[in-house]
Protein backbone atom coordinates (compact mmCIF):
# COMPACT_ATOMS: atom_id res chain seq x y z
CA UNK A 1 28.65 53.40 49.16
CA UNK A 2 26.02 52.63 46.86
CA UNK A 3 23.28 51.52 49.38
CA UNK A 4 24.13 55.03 51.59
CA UNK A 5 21.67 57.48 52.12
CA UNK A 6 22.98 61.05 52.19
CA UNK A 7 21.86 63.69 54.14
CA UNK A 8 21.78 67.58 53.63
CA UNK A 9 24.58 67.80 55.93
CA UNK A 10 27.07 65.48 53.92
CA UNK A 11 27.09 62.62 55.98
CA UNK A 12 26.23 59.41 54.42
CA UNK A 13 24.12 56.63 56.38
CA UNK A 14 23.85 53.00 55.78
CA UNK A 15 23.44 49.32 57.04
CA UNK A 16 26.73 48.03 57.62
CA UNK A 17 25.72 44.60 59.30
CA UNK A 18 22.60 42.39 59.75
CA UNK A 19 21.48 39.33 61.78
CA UNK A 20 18.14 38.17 61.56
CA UNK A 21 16.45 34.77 62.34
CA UNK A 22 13.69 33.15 60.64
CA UNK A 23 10.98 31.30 62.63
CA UNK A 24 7.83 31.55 60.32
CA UNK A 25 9.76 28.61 57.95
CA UNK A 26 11.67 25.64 58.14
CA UNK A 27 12.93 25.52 54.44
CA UNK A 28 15.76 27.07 53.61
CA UNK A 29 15.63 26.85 50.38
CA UNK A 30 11.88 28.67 50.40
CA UNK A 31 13.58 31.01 52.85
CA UNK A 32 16.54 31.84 50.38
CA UNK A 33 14.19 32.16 47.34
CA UNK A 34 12.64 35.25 49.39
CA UNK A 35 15.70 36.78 49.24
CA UNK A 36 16.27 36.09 45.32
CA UNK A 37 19.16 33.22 45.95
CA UNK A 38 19.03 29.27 45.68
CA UNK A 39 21.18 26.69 47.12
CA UNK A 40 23.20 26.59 44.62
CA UNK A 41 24.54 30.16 45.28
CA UNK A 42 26.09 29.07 48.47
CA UNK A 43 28.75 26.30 49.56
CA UNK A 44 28.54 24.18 52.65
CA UNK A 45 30.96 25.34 55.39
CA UNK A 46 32.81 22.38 57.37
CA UNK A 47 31.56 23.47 60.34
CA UNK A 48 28.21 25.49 61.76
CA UNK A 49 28.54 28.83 64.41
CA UNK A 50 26.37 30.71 66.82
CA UNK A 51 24.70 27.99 68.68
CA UNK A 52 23.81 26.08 65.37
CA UNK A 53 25.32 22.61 63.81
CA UNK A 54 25.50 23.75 60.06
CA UNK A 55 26.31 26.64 58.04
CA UNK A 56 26.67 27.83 54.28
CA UNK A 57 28.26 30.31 52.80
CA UNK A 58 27.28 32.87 49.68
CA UNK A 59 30.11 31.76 46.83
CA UNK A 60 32.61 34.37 46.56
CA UNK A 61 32.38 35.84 50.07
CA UNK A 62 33.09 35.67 53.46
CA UNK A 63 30.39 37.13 55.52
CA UNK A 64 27.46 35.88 54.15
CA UNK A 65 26.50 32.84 55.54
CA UNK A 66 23.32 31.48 56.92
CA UNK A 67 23.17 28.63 59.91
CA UNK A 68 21.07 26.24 60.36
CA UNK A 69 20.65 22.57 61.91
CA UNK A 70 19.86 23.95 65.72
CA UNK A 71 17.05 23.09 68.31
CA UNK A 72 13.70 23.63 66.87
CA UNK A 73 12.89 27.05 68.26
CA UNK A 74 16.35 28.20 67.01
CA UNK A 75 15.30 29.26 63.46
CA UNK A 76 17.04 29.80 60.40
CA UNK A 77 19.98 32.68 60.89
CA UNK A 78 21.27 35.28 58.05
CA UNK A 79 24.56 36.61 59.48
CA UNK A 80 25.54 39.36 56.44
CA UNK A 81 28.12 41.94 57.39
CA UNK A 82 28.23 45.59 55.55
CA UNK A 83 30.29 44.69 52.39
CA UNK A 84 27.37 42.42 51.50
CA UNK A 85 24.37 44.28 51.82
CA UNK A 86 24.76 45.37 48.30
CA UNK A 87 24.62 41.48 47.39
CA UNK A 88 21.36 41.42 49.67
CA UNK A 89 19.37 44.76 47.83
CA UNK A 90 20.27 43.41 44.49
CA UNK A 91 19.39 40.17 44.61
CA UNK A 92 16.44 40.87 46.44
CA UNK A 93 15.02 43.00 44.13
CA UNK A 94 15.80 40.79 40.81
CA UNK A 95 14.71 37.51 42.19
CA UNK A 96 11.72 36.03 40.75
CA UNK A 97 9.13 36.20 43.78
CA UNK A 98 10.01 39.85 44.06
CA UNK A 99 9.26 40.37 40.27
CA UNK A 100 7.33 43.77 41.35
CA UNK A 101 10.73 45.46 42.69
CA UNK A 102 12.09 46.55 39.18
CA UNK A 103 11.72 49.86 39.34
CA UNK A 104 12.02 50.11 43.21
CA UNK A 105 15.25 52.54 44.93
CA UNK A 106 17.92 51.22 46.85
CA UNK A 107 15.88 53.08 49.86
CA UNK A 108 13.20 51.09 48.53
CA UNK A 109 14.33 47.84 48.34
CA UNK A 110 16.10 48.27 52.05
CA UNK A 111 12.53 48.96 53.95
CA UNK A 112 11.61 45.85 51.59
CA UNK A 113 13.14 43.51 52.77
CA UNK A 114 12.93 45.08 56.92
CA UNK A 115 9.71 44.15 56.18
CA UNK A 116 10.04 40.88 54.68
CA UNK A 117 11.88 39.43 57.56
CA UNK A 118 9.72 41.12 60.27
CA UNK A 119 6.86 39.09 58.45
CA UNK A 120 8.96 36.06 58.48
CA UNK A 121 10.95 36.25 61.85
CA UNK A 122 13.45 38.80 63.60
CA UNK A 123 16.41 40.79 64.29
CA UNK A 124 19.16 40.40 66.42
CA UNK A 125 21.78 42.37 65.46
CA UNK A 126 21.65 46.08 63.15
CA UNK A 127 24.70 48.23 62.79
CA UNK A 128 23.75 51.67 61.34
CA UNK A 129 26.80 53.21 60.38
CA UNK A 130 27.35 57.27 59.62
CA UNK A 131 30.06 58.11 57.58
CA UNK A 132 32.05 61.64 57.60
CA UNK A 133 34.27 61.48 54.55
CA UNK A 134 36.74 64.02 54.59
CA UNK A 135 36.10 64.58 58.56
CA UNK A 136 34.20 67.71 57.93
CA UNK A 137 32.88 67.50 61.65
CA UNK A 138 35.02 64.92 63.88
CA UNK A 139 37.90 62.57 63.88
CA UNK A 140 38.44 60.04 66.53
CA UNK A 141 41.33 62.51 68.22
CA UNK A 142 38.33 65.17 68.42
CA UNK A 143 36.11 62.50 70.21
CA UNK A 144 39.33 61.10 72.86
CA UNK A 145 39.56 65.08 73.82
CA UNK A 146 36.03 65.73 74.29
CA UNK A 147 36.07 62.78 76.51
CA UNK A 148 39.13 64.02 78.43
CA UNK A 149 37.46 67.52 78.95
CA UNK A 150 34.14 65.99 80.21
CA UNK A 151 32.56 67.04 76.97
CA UNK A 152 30.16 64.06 76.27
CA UNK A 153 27.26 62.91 77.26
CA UNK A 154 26.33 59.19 76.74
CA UNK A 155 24.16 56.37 77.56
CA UNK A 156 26.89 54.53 78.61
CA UNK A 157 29.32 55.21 81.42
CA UNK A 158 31.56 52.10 79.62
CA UNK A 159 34.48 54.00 77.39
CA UNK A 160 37.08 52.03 75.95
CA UNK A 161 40.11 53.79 73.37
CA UNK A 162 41.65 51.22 71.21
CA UNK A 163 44.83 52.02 69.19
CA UNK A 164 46.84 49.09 66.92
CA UNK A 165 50.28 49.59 65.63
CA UNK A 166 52.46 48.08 62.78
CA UNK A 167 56.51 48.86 63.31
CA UNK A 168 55.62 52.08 65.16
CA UNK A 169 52.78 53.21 62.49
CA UNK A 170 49.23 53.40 63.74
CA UNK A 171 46.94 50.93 61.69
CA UNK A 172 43.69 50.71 64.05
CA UNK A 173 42.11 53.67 65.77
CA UNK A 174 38.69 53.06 67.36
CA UNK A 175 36.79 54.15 70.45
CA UNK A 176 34.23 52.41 72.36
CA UNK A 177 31.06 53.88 73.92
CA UNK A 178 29.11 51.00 75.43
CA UNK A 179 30.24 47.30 76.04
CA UNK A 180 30.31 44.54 73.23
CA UNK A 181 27.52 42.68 75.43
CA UNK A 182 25.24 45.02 75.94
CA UNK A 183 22.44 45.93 73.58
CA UNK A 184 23.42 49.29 72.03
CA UNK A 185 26.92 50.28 71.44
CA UNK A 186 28.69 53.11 69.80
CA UNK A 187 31.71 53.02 68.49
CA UNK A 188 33.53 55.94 66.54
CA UNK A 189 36.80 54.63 63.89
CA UNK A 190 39.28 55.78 61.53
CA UNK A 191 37.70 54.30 58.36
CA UNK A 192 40.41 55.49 56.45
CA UNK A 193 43.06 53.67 58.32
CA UNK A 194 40.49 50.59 58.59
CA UNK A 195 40.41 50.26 54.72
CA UNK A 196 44.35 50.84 54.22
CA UNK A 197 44.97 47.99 55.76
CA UNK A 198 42.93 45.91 53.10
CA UNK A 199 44.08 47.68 49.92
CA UNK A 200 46.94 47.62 48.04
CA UNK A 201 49.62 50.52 47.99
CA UNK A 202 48.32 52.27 45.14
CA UNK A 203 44.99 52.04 46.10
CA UNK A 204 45.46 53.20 49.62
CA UNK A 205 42.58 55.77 50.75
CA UNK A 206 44.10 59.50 50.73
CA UNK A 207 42.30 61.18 52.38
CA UNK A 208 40.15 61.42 56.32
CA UNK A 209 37.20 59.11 57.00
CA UNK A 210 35.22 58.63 60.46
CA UNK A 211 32.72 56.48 60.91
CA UNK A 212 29.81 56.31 63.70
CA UNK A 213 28.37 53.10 63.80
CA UNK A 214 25.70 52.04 67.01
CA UNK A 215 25.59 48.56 66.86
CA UNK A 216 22.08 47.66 68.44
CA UNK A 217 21.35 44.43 69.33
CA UNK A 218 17.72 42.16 70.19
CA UNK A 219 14.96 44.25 71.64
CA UNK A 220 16.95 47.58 70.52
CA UNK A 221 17.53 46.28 66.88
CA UNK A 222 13.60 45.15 66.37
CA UNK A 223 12.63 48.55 67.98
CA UNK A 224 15.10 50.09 65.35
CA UNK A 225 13.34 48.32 62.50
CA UNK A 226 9.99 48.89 63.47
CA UNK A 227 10.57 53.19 63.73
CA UNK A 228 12.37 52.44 60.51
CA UNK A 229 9.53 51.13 58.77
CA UNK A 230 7.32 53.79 60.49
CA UNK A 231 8.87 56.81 59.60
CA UNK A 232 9.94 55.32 56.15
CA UNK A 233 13.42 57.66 56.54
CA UNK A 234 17.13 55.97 57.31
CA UNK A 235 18.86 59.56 58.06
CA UNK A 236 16.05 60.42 60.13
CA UNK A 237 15.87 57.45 62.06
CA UNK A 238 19.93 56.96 62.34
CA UNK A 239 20.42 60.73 63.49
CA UNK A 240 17.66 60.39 66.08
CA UNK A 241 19.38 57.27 68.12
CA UNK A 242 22.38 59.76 67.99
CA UNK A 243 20.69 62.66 69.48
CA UNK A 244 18.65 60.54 72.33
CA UNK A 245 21.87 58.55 73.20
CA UNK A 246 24.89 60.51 72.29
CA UNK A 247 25.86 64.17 73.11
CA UNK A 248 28.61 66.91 72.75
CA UNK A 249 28.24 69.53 74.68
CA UNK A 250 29.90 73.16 75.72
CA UNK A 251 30.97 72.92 79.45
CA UNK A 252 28.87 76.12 80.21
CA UNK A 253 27.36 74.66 83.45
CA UNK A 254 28.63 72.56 86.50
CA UNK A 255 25.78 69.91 85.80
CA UNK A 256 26.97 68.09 82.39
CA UNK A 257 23.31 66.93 81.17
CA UNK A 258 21.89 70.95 81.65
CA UNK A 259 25.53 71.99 79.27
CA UNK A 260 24.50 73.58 75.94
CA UNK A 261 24.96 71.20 72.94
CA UNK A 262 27.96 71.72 70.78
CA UNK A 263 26.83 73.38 67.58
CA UNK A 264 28.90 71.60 65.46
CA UNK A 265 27.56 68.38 66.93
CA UNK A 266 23.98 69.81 66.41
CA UNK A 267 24.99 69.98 62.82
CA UNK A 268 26.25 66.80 62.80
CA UNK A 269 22.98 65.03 64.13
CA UNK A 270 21.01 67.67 61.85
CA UNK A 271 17.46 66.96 63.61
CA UNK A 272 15.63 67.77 66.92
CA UNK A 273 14.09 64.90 67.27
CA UNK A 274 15.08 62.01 69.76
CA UNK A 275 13.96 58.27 69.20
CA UNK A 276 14.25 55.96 71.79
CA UNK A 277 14.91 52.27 71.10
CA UNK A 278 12.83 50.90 74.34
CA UNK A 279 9.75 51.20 75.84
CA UNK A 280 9.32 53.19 78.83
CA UNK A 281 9.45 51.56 82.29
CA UNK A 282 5.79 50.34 83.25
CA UNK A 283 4.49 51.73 86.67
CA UNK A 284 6.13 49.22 89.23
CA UNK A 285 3.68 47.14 90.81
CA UNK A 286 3.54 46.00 94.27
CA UNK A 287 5.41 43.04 93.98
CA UNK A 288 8.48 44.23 92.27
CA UNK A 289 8.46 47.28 95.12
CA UNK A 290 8.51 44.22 97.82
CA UNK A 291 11.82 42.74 95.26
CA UNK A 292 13.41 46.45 95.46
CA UNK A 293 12.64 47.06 98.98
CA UNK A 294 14.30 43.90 100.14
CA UNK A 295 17.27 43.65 96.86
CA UNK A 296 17.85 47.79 98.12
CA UNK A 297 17.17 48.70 101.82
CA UNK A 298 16.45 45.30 103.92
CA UNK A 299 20.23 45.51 105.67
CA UNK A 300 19.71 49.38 106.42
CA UNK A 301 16.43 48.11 107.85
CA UNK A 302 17.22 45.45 110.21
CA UNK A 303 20.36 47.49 111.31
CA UNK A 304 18.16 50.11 112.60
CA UNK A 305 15.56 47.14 114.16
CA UNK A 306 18.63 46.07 116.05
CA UNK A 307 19.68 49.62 116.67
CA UNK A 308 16.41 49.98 118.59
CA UNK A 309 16.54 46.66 120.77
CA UNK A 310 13.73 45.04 118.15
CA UNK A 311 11.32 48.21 118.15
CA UNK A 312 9.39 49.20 115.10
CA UNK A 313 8.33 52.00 116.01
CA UNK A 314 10.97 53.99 113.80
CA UNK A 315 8.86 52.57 111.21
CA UNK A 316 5.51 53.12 112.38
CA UNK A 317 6.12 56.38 113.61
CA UNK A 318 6.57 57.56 109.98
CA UNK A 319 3.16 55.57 108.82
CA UNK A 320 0.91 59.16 108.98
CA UNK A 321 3.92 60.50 106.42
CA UNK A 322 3.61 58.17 104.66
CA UNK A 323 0.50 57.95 103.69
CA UNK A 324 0.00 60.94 102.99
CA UNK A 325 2.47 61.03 100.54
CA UNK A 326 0.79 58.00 99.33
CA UNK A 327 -2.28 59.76 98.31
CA UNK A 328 -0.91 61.85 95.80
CA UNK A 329 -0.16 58.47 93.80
CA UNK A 330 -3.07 57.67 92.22
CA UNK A 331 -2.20 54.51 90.28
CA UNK A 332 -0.33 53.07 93.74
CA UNK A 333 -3.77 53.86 95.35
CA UNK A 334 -5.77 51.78 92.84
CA UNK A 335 -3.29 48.71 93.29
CA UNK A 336 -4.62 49.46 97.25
CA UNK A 337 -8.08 49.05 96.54
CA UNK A 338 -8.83 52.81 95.90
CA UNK A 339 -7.98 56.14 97.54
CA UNK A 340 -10.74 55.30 100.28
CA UNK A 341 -8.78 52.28 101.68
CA UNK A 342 -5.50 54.65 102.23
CA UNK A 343 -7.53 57.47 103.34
CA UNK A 344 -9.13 54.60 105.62
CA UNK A 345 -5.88 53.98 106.86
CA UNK A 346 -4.51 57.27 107.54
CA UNK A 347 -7.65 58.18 109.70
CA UNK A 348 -6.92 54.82 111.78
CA UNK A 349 -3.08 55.75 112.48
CA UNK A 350 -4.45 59.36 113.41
CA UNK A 351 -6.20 57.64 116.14
């Protein structure tokens, strides 16, 4: 846990996997020196992954590795999951080109290098992972009965309850919020039963750990970075995905999104504030209407042309409501022309 960050609340948030791609250079051996390694850290692999023809791997792990050897616009890719991110910080900060970073922070060193690869290329994959040790809030049982009792509000309507089992014992316990494809995901796991399963008997984890990890991928992961580097702040950041995208609430109304949050979960999150990872919707333009109208309502339409022997009139007839309503949108108006070629119109139809 040594690259966590812990908040007031006695969570602890960290990194737990990163994919980036580099565009900006060709070389990897330039590329690695950024990140304080050489080539002679890693080994090649026998075979490449993820679209590319060639891969290495950092000596004395497993998920480090860095593909190469694709088509042109492909890039470089860095696929490090969470028990190397340690690797990452330190050899970042004691490699020669980063000679400055001595006396830098873990915290330090982490929005040092987001920034280093946003210079040099992009994301496509961030897991944030928050960590209750001890379960002082939830465990995954808490989560599967919220669930049942209607109790959560989420981005996603895709929920998915995994649970493994060795000779009757339970070994795996994870549930899904969001699908594997899609660009954020939650997932909520027994940590302590995760790490068990790694570790010999007498080092077996004794006590309760949950994790929350949102893996967000492409658009959501830059967008993640980028507020990161903004607001300078991992807790902050991490707790505000939560509280935009994830809810518990008390079931003290019939409409779930106007329910009260949970306290406890309030604690949990400890902020008000709510970051989104996208961009809000641009004003629809006429053209993608046109896609929507026809995509949405052309059947309805031509069933109720047919309906009237070929007469329009059901449409027509509704042309004065319509533009009226039509007036009050301003920025629909200026795609028009201007508000004088709709109120143009409307006099015409009054006629």
């Amino acid at each position: 846990m040594e690259h966590a960050t812990t908040l007031n609340n006695g969570l602890f948030v960290l990194i737990d996997y990163l994919r980036f791609v580099v565009t900006e250079l060709d070389c990897i051996d330039d590329i690695l020196k950024i990140f304080g390694f050489s080539r002679s850290d890693f080994s090649q692999c026998p075979r490449g992954g993820l679209g590319y023809k060639s891969s290495i791997v950092l000596n004395g792990t497993s998920g480090f590795r860095v593909y190469f050897d694709g088509t042109p616009d492909m890039g470089i890719c860095f696929d490090i999951s969470g028990s190397n991110m340690s690797i990452l910080y330190n050899s970042f900060k004691s490699g020669s080109v980063n000679s400055g970073f001595d006396g830098l922070s873990v915290k330090d060193i982490e929005f040092e290098i987001f920034r280093s690869i946003s210079n040099i290329g992009h994301f496509t994959r961030v897991d944030v992972a928050v960590d209750d040790i001890g379960n002082r809030f939830f465990s995954c049982d808490d989560i599967e009965r919220f669930y049942r009792n209607r109790q959560i509000v989420a981005r996603s309507k895709v929920y998915k309850h995994d649970i493994s089992e060795k000779d009757y014992v339970k070994t795996g316990d994870t549930i899904y919020f969001g699908s594997r494809t899609s660009d954020i995901m939650l997932r909520v796991y027994d940590k302590q039963l995760e790490q068990n399963q790694k570790l010999p008997d007498d080092s077996k984890i004794d006590y309760p750990w949950t994790r929350f990890e949102l893996e967000l991928k492409n658009e959501r992961a830059n967008k993640f970075v980028e507020v990161l580097l903004e607001k300078q702040s991992l807790g902050l950041v991490a707790m505000g995905i939560f509280n935009k995208y994830f809810r518990i609430v008390e079931r003290d109304d019939t409409n779930i999104s106007r329910c009260t949050t949970l306290p406890l979960w309030q604690e949990f999150v400890s902020t008000v504030e709510k970051i989104r990872l996208s961009e809000p919707h641009p004003v629809s333009t006429l053209e993608k209407s046109e896609l929507y109208l026809d995509k949405q309502y052309m059947p309805t339409i031509t069933a109720l042309f047919l309906h009237y022997g070929g007469d329009f009139s059901f449409i027509t007839d509704r042309i004065n409501s319509g533009l009226n309503r039509l007036l009050k949108n301003k920025v629909r108006c200026e795609e028009l022309g201007g508000i004088e070629v709709v109120q143009g119109a409307l006099e015409y139809y009054r006629e």
